[in-house]
Protein backbone atom coordinates (compact mmCIF):
# COMPACT_ATOMS: atom_id res chain seq x y z
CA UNK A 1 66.18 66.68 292.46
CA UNK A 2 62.91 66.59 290.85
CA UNK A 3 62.31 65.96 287.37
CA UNK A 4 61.66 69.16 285.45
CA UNK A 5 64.26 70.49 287.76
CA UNK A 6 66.91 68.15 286.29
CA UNK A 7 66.05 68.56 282.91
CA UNK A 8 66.17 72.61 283.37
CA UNK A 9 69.42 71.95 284.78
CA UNK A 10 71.16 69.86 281.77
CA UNK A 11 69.53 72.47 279.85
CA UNK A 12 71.79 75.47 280.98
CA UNK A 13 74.36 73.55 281.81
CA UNK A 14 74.70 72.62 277.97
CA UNK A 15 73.86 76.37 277.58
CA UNK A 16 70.58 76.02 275.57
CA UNK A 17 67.78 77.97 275.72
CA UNK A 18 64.58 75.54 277.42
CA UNK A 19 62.33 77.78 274.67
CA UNK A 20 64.71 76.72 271.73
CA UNK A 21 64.73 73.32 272.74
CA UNK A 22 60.93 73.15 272.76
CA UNK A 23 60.27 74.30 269.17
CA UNK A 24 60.27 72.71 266.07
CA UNK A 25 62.33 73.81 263.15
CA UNK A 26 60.51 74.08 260.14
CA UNK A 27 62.82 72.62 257.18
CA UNK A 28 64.72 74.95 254.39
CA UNK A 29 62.78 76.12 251.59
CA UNK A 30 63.23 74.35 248.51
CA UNK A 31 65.94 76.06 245.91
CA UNK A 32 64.19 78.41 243.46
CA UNK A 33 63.36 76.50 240.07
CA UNK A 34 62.42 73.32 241.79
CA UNK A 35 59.21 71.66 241.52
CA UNK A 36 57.22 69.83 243.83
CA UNK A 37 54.22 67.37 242.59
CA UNK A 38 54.09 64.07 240.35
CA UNK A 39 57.45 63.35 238.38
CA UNK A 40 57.33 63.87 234.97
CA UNK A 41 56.52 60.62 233.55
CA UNK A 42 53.21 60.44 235.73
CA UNK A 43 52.41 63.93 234.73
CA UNK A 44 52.70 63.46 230.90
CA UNK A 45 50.57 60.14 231.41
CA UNK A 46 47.61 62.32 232.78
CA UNK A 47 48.22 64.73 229.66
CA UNK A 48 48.14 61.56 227.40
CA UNK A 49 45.13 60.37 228.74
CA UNK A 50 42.78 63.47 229.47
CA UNK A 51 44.00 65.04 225.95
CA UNK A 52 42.84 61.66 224.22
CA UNK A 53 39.41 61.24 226.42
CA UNK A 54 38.73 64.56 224.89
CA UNK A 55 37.78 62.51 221.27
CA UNK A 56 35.09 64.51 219.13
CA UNK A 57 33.61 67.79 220.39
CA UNK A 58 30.59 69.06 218.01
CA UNK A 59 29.52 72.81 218.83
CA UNK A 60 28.04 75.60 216.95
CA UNK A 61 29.57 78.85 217.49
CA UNK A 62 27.32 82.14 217.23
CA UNK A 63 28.87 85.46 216.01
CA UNK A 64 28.16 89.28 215.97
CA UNK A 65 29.41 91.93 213.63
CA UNK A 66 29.91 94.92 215.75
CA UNK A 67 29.99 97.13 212.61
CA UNK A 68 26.95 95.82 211.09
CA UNK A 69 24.61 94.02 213.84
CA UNK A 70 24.69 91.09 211.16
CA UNK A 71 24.29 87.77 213.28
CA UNK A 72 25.63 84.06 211.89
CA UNK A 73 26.19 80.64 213.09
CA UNK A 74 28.46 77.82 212.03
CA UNK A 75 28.40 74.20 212.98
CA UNK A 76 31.86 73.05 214.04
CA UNK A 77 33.62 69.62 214.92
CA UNK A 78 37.33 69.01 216.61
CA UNK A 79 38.25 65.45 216.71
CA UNK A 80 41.85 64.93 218.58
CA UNK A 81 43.66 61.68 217.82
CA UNK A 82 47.08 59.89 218.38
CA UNK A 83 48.00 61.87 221.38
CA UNK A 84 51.35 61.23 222.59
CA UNK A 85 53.30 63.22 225.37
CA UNK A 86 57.17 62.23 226.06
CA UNK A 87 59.11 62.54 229.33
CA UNK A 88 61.86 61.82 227.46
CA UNK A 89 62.01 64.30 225.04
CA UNK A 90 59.27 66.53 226.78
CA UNK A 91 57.13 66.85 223.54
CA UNK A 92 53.19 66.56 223.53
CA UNK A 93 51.43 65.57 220.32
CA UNK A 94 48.85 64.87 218.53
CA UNK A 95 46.53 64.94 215.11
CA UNK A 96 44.07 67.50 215.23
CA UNK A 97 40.82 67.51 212.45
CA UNK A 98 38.71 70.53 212.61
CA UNK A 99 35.48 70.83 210.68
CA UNK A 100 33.24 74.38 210.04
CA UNK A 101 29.90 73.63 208.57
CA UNK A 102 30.79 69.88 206.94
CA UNK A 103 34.18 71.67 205.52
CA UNK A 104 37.39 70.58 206.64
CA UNK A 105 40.00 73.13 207.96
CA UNK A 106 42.42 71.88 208.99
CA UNK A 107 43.66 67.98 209.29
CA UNK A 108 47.57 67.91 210.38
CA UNK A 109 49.86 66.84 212.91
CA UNK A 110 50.39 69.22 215.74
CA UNK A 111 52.29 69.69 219.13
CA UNK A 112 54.80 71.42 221.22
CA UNK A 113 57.86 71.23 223.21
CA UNK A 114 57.54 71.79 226.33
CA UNK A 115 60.31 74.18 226.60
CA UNK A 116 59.20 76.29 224.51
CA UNK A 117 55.81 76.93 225.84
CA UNK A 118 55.39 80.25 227.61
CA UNK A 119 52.21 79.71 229.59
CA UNK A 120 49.02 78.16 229.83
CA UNK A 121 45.52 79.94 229.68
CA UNK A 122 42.17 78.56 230.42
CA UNK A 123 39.12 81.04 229.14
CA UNK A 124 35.60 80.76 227.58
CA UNK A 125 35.94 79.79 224.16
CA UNK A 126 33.95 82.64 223.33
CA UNK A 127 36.75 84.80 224.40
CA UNK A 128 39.50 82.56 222.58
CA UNK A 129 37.71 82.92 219.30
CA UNK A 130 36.87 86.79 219.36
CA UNK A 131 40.18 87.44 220.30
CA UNK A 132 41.15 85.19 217.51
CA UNK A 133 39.36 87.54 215.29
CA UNK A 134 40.72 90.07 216.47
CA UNK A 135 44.41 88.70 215.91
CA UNK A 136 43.39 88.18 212.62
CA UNK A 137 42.61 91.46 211.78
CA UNK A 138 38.70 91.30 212.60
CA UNK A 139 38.31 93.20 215.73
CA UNK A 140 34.40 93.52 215.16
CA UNK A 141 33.58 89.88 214.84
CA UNK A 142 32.82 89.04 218.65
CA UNK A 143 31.62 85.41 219.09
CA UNK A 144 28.52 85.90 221.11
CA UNK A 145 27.83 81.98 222.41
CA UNK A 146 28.90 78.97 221.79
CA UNK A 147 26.65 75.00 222.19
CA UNK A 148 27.16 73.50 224.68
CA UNK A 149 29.43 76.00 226.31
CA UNK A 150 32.86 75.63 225.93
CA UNK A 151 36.42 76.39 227.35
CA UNK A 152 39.33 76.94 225.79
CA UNK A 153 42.86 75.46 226.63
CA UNK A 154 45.41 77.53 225.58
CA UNK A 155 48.99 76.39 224.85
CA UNK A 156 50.97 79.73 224.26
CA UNK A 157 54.62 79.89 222.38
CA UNK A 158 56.71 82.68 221.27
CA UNK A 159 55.32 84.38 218.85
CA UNK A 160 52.12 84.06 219.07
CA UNK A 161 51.77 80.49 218.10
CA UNK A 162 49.46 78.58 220.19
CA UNK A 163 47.26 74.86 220.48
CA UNK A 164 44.08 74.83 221.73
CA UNK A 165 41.85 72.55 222.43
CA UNK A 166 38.04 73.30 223.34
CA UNK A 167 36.50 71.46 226.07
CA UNK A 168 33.36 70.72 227.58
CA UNK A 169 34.56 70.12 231.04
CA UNK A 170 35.63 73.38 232.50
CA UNK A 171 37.27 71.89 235.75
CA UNK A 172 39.23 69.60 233.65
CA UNK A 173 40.34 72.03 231.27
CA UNK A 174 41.91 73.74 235.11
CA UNK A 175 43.16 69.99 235.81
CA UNK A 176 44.90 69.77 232.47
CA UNK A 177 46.26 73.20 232.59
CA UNK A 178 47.43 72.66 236.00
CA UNK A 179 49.36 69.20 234.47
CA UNK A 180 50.27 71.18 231.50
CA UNK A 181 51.73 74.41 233.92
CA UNK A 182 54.03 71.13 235.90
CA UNK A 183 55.61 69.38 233.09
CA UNK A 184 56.39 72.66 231.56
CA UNK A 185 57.75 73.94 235.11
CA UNK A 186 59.75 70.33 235.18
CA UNK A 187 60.74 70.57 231.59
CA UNK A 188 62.62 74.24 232.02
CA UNK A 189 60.24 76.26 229.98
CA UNK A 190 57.76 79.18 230.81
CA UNK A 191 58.14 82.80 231.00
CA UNK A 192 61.17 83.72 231.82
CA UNK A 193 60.40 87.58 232.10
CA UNK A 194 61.45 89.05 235.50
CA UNK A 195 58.30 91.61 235.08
């Protein structure tokens, strides 16, 4: 008996199909809610480390009135310091110092817990601080530029409070927010909206 013969033989004589037997089979998905990628302790090292690379970023920020073509710009400064993010307790923080034309405005402690966050954006700064304005009851002060260009990372919480941090590396403000988007996923927060 030849071969291939044989082996089609076995094959019914077990009752299995020679096509079946041929195929591979592709493993079960994963359950919903589980996350693939670094663990969590590697993932809140990158945050650490690209959050605290940031240091000092000096920018001036140009603005429109819509409502009265008047023009302005301010010279601004955000210095990030003592970052910390824990797997254990799934917190990121951090000191924050921002500074609007030699003027402090703010010099405090920040952060979040990952749980609580309920997404990350990534957008021109521009956009972040006109819709600022707008938030804050300004709708016709649109930020026209900013120098250098910036993005904006967005940390968003119930409520409407957020951290940002500008940035003047747009693909790692996507890295970042890509780490950010994980450790949340890992730590059990983000929208939980069905629609």
């Amino acid at each position: 008996m030849k071969r291939t013969t044989l082996y089609a033989a076995l094959l019914l004589a077990f009752n299995i199909n020679p096509l079946i037997a041929q195929t591979s089979v592709t493993p079960p998905p994963k359950p919903a809610g589980s996350a693939s990628g670094p663990a969590l302790d590697v993932t809140m090292k990158f945050i650490s480390d690209k959050l605290s690379a940031l240091g000092t970023v000096d920018y001036t920020i140009t603005a429109k009135n819509s409502n009265t073509g008047q023009t302005w710009q301010n010279a601004n400064s955000y210095l990030i310091t003592n970052v910390r993010a824990d797997a254990t307790t799934c917190y990121v923080g951090y000191h924050g110092k921002g500074v609007r034309d030699s003027q402090i405005v703010s010099d405090q402690d920040s952060g979040f817990f990952l749980r609580d966050v309920l997404d990350v954006i990534v957008e021109p700064e521009t956009q972040f601080f006109t819709e600022q304005s707008a938030a804050s009851g300004n709708p016709n002060v649109i930020t026209t530029a900013t120098s250098p260009a910036l993005t904006a990372l967005i940390v968003r919480r119930p409520n409407n409070v957020i951290n940002s941090f500008p940035m003047k590396d747009s693909s790692m403000a996507d890295r970042l927010a890509k780490a950010l988007n994980h450790a949340v996923e890992l730590c059990g927060g983000g929208n939980k909206e069905p629609f």
